[in-house]
PDB file of N, CA and C in Angstrom:
ATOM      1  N   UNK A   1      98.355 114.962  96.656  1.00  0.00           N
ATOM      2  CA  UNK A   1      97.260 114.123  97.088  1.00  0.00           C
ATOM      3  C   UNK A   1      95.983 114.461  96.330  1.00  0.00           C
ATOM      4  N   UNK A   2      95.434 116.077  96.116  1.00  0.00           N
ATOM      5  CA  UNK A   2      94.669 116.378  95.197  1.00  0.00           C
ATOM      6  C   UNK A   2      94.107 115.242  94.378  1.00  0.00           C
ATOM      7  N   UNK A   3      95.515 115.086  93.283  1.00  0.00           N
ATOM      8  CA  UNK A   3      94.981 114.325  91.910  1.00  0.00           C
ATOM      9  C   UNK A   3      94.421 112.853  92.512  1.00  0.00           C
ATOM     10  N   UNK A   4      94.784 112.343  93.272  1.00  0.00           N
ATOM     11  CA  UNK A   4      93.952 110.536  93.762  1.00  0.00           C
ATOM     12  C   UNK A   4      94.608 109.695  93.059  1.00  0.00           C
ATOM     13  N   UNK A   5      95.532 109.974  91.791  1.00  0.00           N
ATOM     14  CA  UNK A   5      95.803 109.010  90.984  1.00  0.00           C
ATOM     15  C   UNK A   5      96.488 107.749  91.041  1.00  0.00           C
ATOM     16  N   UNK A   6      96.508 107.136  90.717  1.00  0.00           N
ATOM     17  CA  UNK A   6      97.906 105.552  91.376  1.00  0.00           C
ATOM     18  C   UNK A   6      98.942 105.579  91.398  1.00  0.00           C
ATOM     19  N   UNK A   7      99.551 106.863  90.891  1.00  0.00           N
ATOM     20  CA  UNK A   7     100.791 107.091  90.900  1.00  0.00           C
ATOM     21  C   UNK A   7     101.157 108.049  92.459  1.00  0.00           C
ATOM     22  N   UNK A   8     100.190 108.885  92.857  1.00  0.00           N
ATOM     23  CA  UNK A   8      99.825 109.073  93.966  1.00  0.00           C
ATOM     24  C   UNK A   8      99.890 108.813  95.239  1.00  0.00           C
ATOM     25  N   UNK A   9      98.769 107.752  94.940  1.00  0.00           N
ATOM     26  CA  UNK A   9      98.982 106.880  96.231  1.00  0.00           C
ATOM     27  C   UNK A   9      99.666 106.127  96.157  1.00  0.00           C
ATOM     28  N   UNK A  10     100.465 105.198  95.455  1.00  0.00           N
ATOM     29  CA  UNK A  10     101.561 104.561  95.493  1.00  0.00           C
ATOM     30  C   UNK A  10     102.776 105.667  96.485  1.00  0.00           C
ATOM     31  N   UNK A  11     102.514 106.870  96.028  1.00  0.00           N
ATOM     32  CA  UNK A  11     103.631 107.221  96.965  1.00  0.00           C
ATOM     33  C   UNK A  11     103.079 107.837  98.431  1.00  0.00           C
ATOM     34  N   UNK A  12     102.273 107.640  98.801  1.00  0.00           N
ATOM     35  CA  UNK A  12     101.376 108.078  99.901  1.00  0.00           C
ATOM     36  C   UNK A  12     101.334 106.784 100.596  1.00  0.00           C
ATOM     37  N   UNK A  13     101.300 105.909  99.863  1.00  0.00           N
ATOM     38  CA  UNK A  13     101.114 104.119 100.531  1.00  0.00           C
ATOM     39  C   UNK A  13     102.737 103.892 101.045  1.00  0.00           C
ATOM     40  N   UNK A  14     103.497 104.575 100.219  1.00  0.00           N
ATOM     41  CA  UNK A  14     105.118 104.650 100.689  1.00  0.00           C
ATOM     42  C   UNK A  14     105.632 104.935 102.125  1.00  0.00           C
ATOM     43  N   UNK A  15     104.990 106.848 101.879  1.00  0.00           N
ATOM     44  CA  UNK A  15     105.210 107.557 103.028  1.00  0.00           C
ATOM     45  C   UNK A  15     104.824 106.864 104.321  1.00  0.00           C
ATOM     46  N   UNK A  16     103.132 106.374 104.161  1.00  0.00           N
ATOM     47  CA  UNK A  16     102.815 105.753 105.561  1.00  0.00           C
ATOM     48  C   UNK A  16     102.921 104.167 105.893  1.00  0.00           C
ATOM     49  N   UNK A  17     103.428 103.584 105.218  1.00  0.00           N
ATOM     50  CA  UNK A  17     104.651 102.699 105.459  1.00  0.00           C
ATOM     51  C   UNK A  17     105.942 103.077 106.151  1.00  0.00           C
ATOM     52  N   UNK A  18     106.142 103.809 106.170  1.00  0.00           N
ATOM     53  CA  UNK A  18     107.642 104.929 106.386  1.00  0.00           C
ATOM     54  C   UNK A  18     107.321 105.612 108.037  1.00  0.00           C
ATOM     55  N   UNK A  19     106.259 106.092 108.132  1.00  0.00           N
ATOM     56  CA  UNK A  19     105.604 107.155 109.103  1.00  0.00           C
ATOM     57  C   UNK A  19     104.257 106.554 109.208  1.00  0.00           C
ATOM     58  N   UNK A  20     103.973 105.171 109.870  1.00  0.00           N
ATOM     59  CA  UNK A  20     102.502 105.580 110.399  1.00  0.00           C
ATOM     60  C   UNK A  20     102.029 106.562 110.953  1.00  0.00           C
ATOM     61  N   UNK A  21     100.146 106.671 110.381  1.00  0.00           N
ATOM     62  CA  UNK A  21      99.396 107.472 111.109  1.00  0.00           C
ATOM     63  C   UNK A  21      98.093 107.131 110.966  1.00  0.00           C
ATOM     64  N   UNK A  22      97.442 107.478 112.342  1.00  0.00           N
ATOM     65  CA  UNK A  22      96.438 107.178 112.435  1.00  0.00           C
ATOM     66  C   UNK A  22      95.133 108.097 111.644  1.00  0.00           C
ATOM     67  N   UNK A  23      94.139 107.117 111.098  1.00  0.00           N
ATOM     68  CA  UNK A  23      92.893 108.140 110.869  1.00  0.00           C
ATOM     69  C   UNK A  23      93.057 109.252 111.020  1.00  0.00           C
ATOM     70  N   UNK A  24      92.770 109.982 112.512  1.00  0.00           N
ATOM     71  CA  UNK A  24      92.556 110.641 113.145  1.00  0.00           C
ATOM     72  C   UNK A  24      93.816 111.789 112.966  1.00  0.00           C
ATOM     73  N   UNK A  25      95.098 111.638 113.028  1.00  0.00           N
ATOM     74  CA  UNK A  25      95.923 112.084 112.642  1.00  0.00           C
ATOM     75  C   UNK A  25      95.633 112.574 111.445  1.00  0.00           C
ATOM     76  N   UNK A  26      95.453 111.920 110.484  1.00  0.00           N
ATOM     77  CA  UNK A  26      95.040 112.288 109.122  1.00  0.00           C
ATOM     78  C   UNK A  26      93.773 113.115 108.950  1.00  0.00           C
ATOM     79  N   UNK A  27      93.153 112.805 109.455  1.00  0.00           N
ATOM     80  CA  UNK A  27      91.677 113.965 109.740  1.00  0.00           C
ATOM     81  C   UNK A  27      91.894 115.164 109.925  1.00  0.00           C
ATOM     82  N   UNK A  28      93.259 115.174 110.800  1.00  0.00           N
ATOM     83  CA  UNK A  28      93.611 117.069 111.240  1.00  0.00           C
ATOM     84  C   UNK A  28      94.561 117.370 110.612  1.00  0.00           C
ATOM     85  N   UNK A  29      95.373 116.547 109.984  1.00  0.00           N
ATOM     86  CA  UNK A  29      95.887 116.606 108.816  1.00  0.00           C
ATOM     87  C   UNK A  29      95.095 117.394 107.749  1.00  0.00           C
ATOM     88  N   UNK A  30      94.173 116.625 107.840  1.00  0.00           N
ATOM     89  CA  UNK A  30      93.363 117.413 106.092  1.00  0.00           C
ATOM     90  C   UNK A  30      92.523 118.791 106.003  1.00  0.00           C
ATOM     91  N   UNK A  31      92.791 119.101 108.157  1.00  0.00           N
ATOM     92  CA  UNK A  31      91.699 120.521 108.511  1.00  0.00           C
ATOM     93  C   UNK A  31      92.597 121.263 108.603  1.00  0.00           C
ATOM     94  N   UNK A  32      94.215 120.899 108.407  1.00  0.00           N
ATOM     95  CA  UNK A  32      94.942 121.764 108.419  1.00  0.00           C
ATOM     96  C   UNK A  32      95.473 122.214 106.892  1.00  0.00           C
ATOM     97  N   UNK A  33      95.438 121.498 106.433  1.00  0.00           N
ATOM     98  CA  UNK A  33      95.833 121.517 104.715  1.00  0.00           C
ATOM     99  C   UNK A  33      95.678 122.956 104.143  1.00  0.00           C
ATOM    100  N   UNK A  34      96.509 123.151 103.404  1.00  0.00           N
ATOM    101  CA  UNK A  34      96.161 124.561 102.578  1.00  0.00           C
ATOM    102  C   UNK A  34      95.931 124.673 101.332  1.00  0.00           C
ATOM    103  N   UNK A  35      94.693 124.318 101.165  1.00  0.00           N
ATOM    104  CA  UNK A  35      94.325 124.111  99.662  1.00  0.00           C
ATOM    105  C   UNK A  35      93.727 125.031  99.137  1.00  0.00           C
ATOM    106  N   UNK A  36      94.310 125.244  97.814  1.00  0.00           N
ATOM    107  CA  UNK A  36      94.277 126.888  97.218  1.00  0.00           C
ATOM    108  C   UNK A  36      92.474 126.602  96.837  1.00  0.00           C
ATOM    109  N   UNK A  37      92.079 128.161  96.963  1.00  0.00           N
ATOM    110  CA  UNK A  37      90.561 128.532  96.791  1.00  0.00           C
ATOM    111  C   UNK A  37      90.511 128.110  95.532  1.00  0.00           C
ATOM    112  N   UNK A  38      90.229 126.876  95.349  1.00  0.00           N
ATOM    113  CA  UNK A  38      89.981 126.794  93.440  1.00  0.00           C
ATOM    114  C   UNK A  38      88.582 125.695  93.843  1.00  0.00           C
ATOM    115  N   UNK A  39      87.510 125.904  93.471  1.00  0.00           N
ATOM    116  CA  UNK A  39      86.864 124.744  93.509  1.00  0.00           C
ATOM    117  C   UNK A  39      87.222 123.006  93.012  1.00  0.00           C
ATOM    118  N   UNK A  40      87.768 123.192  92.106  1.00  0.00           N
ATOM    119  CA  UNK A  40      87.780 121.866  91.569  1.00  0.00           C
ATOM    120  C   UNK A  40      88.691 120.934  92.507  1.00  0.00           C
ATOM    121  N   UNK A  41      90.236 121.880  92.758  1.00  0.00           N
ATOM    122  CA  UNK A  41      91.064 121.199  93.580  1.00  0.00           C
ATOM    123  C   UNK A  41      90.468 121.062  94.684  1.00  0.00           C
ATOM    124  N   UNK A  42      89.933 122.084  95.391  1.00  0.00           N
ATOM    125  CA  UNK A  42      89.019 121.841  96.828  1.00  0.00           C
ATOM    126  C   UNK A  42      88.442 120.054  96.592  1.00  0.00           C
ATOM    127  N   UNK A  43      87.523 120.006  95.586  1.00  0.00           N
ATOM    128  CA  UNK A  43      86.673 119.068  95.845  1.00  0.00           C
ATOM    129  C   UNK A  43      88.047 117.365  95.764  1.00  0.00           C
ATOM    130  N   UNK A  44      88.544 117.447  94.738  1.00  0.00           N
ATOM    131  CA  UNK A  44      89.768 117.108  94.358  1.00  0.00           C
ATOM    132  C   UNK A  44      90.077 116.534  95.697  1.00  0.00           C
ATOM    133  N   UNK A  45      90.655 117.598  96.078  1.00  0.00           N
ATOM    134  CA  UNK A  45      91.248 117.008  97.656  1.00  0.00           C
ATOM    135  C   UNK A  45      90.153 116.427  98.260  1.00  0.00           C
ATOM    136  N   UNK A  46      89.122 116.804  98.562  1.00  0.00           N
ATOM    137  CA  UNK A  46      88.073 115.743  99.256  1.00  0.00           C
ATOM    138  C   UNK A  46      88.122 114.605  98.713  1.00  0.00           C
ATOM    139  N   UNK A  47      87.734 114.432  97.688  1.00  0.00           N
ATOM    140  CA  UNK A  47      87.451 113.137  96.922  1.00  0.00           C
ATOM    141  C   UNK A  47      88.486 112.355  97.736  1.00  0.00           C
ATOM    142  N   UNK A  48      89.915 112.522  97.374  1.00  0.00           N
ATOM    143  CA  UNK A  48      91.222 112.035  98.033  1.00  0.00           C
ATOM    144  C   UNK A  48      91.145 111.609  99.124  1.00  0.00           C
ATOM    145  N   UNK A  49      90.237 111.932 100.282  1.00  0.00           N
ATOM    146  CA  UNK A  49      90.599 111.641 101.685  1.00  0.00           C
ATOM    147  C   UNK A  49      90.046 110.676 102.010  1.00  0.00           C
ATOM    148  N   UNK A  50      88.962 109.897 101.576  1.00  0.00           N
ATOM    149  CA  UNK A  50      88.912 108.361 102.189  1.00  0.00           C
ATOM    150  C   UNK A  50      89.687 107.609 101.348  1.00  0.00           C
ATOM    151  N   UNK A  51      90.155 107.497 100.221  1.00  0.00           N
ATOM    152  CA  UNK A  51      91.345 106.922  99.327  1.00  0.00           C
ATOM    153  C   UNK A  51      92.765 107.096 100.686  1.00  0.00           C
ATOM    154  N   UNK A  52      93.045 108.204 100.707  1.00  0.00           N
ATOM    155  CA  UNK A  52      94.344 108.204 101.849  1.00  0.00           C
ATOM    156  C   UNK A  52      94.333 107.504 103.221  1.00  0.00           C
ATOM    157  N   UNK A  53      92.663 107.467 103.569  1.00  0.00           N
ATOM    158  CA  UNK A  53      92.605 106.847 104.981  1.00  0.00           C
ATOM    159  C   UNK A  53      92.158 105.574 104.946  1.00  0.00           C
ATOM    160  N   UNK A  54      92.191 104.790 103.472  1.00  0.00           N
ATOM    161  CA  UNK A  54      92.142 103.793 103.830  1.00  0.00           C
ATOM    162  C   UNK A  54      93.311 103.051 103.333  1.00  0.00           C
ATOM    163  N   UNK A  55      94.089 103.403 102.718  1.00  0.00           N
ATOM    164  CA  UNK A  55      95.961 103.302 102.811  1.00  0.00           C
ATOM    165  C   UNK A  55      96.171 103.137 104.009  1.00  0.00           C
ATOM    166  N   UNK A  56      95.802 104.245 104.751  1.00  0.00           N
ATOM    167  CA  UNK A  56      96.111 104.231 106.275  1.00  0.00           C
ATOM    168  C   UNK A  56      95.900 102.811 107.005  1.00  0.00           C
ATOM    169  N   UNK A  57      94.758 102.403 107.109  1.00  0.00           N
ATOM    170  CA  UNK A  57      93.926 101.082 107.603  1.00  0.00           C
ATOM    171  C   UNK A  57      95.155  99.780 106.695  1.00  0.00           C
ATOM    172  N   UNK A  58      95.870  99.713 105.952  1.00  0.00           N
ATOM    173  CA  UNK A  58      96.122  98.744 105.111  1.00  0.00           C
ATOM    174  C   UNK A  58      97.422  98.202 106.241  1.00  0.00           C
TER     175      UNK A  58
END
């Protein structure tokens, strides 16, 4: 999820097609995440999370 890329979310748009979830689900989803201490990926993954939650909404 990190990278954001379209190849990405194409498969993230898959999964929750497959497994809805809500926002909110996904919110504690992302406070649970274990994302290695690297800054860039840190931010990386942020960037990512309104891209994933609005897959979600689709």
């Amino acid at each position: 999820m990190a990278r954001g890329d379209e190849n990405d979310l194409a498969d993230i748009r898959f999964l929750l097609q497959c497994e809805p979830l809500t926002a909110a689900q996904l919110d504690a989803a992302f406070k649970r995440a274990r994302v290695p201490d690297v800054p860039e990926i840190q931010q990386l993954f942020r960037a990512a999370q309104p891209k994933v939650l609005a897959l979600a909404g689709d």
